[in-house]
C-alpha atoms as a PDB file:
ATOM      1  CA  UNK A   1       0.074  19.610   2.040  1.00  0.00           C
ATOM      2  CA  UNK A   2      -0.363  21.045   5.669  1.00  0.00           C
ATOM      3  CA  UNK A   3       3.220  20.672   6.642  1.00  0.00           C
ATOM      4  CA  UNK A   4       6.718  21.379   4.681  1.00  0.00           C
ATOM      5  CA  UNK A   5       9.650  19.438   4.789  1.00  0.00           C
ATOM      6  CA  UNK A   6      11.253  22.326   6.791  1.00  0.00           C
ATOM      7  CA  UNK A   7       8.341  22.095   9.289  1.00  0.00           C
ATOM      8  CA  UNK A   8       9.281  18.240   9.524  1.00  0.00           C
ATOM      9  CA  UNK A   9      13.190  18.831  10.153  1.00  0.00           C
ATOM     10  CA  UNK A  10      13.455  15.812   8.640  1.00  0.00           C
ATOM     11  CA  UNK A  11      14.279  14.753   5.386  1.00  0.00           C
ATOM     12  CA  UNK A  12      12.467  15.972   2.274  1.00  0.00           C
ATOM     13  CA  UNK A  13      11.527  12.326   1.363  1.00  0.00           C
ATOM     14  CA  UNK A  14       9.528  12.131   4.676  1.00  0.00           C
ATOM     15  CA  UNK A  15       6.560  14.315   4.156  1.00  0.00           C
ATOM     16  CA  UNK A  16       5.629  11.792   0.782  1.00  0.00           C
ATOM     17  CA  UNK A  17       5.945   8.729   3.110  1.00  0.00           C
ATOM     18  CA  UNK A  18       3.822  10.463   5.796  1.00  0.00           C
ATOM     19  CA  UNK A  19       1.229  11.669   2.719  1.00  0.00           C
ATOM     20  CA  UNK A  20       1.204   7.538   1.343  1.00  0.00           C
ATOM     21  CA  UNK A  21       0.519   5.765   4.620  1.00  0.00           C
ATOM     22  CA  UNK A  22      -2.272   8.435   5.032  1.00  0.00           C
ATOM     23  CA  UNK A  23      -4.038   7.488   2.014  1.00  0.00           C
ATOM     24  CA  UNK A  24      -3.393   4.064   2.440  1.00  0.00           C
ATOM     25  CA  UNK A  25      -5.136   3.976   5.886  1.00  0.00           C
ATOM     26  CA  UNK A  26      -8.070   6.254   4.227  1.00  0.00           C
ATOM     27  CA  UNK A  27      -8.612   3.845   1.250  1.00  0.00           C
ATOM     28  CA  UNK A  28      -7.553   0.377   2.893  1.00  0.00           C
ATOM     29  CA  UNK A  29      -9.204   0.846   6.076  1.00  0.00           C
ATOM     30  CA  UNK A  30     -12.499   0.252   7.250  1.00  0.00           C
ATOM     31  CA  UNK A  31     -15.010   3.569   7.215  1.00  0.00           C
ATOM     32  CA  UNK A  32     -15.860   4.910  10.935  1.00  0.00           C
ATOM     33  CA  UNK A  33     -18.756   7.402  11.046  1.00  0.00           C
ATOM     34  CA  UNK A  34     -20.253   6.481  14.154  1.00  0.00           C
ATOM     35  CA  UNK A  35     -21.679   9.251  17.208  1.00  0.00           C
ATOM     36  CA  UNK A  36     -18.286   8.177  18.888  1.00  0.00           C
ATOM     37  CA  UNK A  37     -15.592   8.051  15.998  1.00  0.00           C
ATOM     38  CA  UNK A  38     -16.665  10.651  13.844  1.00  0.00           C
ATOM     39  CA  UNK A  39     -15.682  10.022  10.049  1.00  0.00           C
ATOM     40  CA  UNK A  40     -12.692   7.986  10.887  1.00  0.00           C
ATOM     41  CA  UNK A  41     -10.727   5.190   8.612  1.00  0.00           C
ATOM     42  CA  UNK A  42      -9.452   1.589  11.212  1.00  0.00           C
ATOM     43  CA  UNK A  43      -6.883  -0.860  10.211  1.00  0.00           C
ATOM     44  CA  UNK A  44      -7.174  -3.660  12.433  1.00  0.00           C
ATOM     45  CA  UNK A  45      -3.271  -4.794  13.059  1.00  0.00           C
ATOM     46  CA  UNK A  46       0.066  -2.903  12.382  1.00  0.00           C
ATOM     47  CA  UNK A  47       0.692  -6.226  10.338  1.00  0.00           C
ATOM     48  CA  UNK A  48      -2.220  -5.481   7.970  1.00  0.00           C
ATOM     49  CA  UNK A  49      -1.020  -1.766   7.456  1.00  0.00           C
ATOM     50  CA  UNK A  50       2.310  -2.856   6.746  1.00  0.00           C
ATOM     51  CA  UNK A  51       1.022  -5.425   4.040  1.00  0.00           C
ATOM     52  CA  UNK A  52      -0.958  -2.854   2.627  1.00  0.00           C
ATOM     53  CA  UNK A  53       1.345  -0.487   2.388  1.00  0.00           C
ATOM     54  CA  UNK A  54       4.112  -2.814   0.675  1.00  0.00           C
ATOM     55  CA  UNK A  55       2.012  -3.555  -2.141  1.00  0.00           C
ATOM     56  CA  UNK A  56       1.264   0.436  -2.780  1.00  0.00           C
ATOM     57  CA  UNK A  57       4.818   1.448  -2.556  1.00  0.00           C
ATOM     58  CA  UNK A  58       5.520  -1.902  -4.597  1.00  0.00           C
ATOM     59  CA  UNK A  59       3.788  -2.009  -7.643  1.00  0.00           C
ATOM     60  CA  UNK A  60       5.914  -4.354  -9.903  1.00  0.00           C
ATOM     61  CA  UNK A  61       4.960  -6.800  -6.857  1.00  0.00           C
ATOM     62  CA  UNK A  62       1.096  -6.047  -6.986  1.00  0.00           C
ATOM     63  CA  UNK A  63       0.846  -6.547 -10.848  1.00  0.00           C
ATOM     64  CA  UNK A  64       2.841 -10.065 -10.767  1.00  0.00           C
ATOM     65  CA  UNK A  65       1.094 -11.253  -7.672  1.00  0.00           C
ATOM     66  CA  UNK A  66      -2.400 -10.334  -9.699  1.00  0.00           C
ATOM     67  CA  UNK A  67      -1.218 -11.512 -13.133  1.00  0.00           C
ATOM     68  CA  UNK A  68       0.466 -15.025 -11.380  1.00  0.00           C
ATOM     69  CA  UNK A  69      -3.029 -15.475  -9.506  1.00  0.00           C
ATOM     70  CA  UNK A  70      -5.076 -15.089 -12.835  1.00  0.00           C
ATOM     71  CA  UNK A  71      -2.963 -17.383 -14.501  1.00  0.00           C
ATOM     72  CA  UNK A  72      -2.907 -20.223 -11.895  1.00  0.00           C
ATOM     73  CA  UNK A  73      -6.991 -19.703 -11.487  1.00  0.00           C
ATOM     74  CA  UNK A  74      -8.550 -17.613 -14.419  1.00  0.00           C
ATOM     75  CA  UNK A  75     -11.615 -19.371 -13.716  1.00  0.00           C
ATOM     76  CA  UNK A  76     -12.226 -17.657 -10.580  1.00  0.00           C
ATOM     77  CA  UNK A  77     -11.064 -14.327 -11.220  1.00  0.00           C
ATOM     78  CA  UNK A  78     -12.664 -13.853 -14.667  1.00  0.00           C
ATOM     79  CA  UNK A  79     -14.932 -11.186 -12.994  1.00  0.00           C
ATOM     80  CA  UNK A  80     -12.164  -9.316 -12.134  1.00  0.00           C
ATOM     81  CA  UNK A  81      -9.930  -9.991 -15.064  1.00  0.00           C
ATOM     82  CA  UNK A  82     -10.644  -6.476 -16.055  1.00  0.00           C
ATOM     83  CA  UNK A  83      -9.461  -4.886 -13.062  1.00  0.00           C
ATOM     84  CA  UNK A  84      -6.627  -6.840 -13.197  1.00  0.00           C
ATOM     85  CA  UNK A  85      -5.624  -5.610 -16.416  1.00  0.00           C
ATOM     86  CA  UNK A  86      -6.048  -2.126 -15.565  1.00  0.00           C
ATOM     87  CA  UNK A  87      -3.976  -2.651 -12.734  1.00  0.00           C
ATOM     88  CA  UNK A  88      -1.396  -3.944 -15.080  1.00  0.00           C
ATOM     89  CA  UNK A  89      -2.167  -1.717 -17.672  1.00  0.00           C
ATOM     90  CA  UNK A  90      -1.201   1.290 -15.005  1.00  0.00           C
ATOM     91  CA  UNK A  91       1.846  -0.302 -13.527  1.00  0.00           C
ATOM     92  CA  UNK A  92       3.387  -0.336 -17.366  1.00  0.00           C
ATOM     93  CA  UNK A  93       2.646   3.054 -18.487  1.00  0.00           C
ATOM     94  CA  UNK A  94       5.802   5.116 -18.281  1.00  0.00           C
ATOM     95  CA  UNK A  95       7.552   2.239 -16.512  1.00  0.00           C
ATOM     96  CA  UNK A  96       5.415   2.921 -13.209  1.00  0.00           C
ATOM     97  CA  UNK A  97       5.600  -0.057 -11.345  1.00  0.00           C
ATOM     98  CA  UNK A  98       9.781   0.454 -11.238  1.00  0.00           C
ATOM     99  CA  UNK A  99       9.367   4.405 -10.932  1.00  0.00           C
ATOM    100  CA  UNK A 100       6.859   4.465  -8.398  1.00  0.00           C
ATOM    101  CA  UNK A 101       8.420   2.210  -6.688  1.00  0.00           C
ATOM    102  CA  UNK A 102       9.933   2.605  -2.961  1.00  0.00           C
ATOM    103  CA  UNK A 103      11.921   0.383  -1.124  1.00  0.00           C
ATOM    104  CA  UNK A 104      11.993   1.773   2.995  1.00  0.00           C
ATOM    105  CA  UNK A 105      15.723   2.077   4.856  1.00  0.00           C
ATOM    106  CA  UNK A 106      15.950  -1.175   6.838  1.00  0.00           C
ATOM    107  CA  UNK A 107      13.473  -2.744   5.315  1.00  0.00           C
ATOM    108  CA  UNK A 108      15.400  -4.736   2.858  1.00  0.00           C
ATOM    109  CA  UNK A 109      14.474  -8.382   4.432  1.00  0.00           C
ATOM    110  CA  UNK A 110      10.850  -8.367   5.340  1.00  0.00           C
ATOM    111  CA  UNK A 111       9.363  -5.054   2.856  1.00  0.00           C
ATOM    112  CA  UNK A 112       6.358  -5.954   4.247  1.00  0.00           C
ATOM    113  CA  UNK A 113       6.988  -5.670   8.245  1.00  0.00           C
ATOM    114  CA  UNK A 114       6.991  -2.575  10.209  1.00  0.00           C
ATOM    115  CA  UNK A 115      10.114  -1.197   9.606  1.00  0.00           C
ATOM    116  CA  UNK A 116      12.388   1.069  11.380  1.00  0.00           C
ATOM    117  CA  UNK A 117      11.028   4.134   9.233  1.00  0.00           C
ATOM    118  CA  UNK A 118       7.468   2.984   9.297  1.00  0.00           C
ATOM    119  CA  UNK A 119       8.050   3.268  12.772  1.00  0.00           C
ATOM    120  CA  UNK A 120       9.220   7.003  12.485  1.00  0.00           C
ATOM    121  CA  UNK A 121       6.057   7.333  10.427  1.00  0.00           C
ATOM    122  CA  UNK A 122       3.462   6.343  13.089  1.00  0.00           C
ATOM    123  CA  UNK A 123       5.113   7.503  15.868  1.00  0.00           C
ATOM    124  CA  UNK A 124       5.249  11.147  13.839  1.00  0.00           C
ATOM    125  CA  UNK A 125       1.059  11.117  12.919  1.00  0.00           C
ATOM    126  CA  UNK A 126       0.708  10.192  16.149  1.00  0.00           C
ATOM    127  CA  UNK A 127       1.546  12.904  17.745  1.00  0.00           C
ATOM    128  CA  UNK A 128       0.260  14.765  15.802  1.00  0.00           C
ATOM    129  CA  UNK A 129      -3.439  13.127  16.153  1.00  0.00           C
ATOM    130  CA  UNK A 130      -3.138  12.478  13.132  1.00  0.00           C
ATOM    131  CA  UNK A 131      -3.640   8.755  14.056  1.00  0.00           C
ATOM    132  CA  UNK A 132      -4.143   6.762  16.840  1.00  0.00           C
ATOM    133  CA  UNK A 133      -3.254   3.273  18.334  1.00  0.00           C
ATOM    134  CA  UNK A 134      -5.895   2.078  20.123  1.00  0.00           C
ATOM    135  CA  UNK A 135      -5.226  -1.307  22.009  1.00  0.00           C
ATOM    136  CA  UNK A 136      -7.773  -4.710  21.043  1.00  0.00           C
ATOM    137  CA  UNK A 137      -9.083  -6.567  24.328  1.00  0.00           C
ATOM    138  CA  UNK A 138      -9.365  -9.351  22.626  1.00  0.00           C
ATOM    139  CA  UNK A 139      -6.893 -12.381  23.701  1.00  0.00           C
ATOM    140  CA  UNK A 140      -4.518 -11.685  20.926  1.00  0.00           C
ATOM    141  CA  UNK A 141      -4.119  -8.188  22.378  1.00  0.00           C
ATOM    142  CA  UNK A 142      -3.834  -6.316  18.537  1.00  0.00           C
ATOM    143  CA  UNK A 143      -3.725  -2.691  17.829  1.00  0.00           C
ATOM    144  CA  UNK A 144      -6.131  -0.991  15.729  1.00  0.00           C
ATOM    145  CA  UNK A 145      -4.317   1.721  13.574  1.00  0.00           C
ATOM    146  CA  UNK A 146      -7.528   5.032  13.760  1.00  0.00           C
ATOM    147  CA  UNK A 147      -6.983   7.588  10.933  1.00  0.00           C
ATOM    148  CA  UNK A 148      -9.141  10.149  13.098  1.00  0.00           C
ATOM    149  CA  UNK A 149     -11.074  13.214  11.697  1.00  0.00           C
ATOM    150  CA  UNK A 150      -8.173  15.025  11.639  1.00  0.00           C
ATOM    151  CA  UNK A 151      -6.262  12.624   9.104  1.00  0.00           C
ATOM    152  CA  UNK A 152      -9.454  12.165   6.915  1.00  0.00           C
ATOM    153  CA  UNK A 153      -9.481  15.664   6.363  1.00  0.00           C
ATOM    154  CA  UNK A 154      -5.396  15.454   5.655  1.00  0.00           C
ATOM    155  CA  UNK A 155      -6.113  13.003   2.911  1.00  0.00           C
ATOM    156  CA  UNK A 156      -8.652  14.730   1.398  1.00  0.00           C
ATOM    157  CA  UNK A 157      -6.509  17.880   1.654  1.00  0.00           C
ATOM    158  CA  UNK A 158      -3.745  16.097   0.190  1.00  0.00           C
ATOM    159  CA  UNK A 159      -5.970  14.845  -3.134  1.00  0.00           C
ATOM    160  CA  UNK A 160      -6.956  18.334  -4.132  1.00  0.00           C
ATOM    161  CA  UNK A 161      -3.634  20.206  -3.308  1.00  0.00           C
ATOM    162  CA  UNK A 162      -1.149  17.007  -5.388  1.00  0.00           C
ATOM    163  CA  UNK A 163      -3.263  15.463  -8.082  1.00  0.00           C
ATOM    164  CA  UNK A 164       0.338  13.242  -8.624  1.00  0.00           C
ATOM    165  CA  UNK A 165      -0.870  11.475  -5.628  1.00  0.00           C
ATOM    166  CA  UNK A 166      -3.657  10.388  -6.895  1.00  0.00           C
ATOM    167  CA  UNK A 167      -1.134   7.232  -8.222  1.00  0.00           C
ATOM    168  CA  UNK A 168      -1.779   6.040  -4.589  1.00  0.00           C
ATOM    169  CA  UNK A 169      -5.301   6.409  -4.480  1.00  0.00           C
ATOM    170  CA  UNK A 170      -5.655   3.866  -7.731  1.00  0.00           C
ATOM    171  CA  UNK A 171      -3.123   1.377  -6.047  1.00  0.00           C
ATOM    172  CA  UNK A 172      -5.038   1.732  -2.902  1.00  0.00           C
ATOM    173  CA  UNK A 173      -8.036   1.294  -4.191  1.00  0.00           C
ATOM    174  CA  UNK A 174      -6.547  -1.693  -6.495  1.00  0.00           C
ATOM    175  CA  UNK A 175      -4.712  -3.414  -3.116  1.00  0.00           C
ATOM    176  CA  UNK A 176      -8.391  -3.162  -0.920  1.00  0.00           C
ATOM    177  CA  UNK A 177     -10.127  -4.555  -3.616  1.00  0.00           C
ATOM    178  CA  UNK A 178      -8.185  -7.737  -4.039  1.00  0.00           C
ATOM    179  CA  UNK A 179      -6.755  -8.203  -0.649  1.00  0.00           C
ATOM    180  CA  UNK A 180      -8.863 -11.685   0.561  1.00  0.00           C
ATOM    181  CA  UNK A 181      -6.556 -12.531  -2.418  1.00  0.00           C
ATOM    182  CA  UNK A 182      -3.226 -10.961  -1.772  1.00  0.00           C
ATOM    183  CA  UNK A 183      -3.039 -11.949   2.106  1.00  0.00           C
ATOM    184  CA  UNK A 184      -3.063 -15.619   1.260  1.00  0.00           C
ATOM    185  CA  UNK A 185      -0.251 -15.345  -0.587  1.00  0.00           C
ATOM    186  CA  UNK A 186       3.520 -15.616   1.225  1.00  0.00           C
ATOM    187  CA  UNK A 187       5.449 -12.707   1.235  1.00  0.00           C
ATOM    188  CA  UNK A 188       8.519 -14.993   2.623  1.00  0.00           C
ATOM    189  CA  UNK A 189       9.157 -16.748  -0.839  1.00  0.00           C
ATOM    190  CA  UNK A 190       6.904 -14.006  -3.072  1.00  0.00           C
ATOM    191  CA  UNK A 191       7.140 -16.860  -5.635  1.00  0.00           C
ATOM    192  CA  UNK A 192       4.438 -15.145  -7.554  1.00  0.00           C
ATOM    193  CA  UNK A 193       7.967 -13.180  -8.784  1.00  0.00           C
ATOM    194  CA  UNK A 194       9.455 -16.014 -10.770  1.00  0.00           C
ATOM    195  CA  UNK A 195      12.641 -15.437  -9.188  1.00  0.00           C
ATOM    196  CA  UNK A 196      14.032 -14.847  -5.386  1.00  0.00           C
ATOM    197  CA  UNK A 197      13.001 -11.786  -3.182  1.00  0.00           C
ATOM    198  CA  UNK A 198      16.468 -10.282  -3.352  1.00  0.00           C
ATOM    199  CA  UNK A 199      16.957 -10.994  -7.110  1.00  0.00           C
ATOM    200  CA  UNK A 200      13.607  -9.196  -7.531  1.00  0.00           C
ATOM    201  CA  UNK A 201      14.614  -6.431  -5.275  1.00  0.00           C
ATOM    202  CA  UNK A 202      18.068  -5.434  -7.423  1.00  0.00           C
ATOM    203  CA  UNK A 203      16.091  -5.777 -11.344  1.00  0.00           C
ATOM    204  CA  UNK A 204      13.700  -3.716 -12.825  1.00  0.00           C
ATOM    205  CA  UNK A 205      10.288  -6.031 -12.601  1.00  0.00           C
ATOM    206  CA  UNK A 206       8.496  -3.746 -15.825  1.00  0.00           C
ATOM    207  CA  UNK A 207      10.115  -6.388 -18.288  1.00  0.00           C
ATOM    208  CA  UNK A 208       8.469  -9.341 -16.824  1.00  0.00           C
ATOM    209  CA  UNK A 209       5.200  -7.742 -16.117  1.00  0.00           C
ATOM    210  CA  UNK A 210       4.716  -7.269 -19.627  1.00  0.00           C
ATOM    211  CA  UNK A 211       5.830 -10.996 -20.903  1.00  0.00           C
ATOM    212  CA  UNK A 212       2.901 -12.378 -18.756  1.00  0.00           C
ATOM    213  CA  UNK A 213       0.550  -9.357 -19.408  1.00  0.00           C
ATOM    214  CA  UNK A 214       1.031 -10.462 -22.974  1.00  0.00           C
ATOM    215  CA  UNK A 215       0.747 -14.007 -22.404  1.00  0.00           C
ATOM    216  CA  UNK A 216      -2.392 -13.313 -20.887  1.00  0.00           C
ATOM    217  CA  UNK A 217      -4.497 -10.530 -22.329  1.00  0.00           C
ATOM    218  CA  UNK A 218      -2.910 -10.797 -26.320  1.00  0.00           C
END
């Protein structure tokens, strides 16, 4: 990457959160490449960063929303039944979707809010023009979250320099692909787990993706 964990002075954890929300606002977000913008990435709210970002960092939680959603309505998601079980597929190999896994300091009771460190996050690309928070004038007064030029070329950069990374481009790719699906679903009872948030949060979620990727695909 561009920076080290020295250069941060923060700690060595950071520079992989800073390196994930970057490719999740280059895969998730909308493609800028107007006289204006440049070749630029937009998120339309903090709130749909933060949604996209919990279901990259939380696997388990992407393959059981997916899985529960096929089951309930297989009918309407047999064209995508096959991404689904890739997704699936990936999330079980090597016991990914509990080792790729990450769980953010204080945000153990909404994962999928802006949390403290999130915060940290922003705030840090931001001044560094890396990204930019450019206000909505529309009556609900949103923010649009820019990855600017600057940011594309990081998560390019970031690609070719840490092919391990490339784990976040799939689930990136996975979570744009099927989120008209995954923002109707309620992230304040996640009862596409089978079991309470904070149950879910303390066990390892690879056992129970594979009893319903059986059930469904064998």
């Amino acid at each position: 990457m561009v920076t080290t964990a020295a250069d941060l002075d923060l700690l060595p954890h950071f520079e992989r959160h800073i390196a994930r929300v970057v490719l999740v606002l280059y895969f998730c977000g909308e493609a800028n490449a107007g006289l204006f913008d440049g070749q630029t990435r937009q998120m339309d709210s903090l709130a749909k960063l933060a949604r996209c970002d919990f279901w990259v960092r939380e696997p388990g939680h992407l393959a059981l929303a997916l899985l529960d959603t096929l089951a309930l309505d297989p009918a309407r998601l047999q064209p995508q039944r096959d991404l689904i079980r890739a997704a699936t597929e990936r999330a079980l190999t090597d016991g990914a979707a509990d080792r790729h896994r990450v769980i953010l300091p204080g945000a153990a009771y909404k994962p999928w809010s802006i949390s403290g460190e999130m915060n940290t996050i922003l705030s840090w690309l931001a001044s560094r023009a890396v990204i930019s928070d450019r206000p909505s004038f529309t009556k609900a007064g949103s923010h649009q979250i820019v990855l600017e030029e600057r940011g594309v070329a990081l998560a390019q950069q970031i690609l070719e320099a840490a092919p391990s990374f490339d784990w976040y481009r799939l689930q990136s790719e996975t979570v744009r692909v099927f989120l008209p699906l995954l923002e109707n679903l309620d992230l304040s009872t996640m009862s596409y787990l089978g079991c309470s948030p904070m149950q879910a949060s303390a066990l390892p979620l690879v056992p129970t993706i594979k009893e319903r990727y059986e059930r469904l695909f064998n």
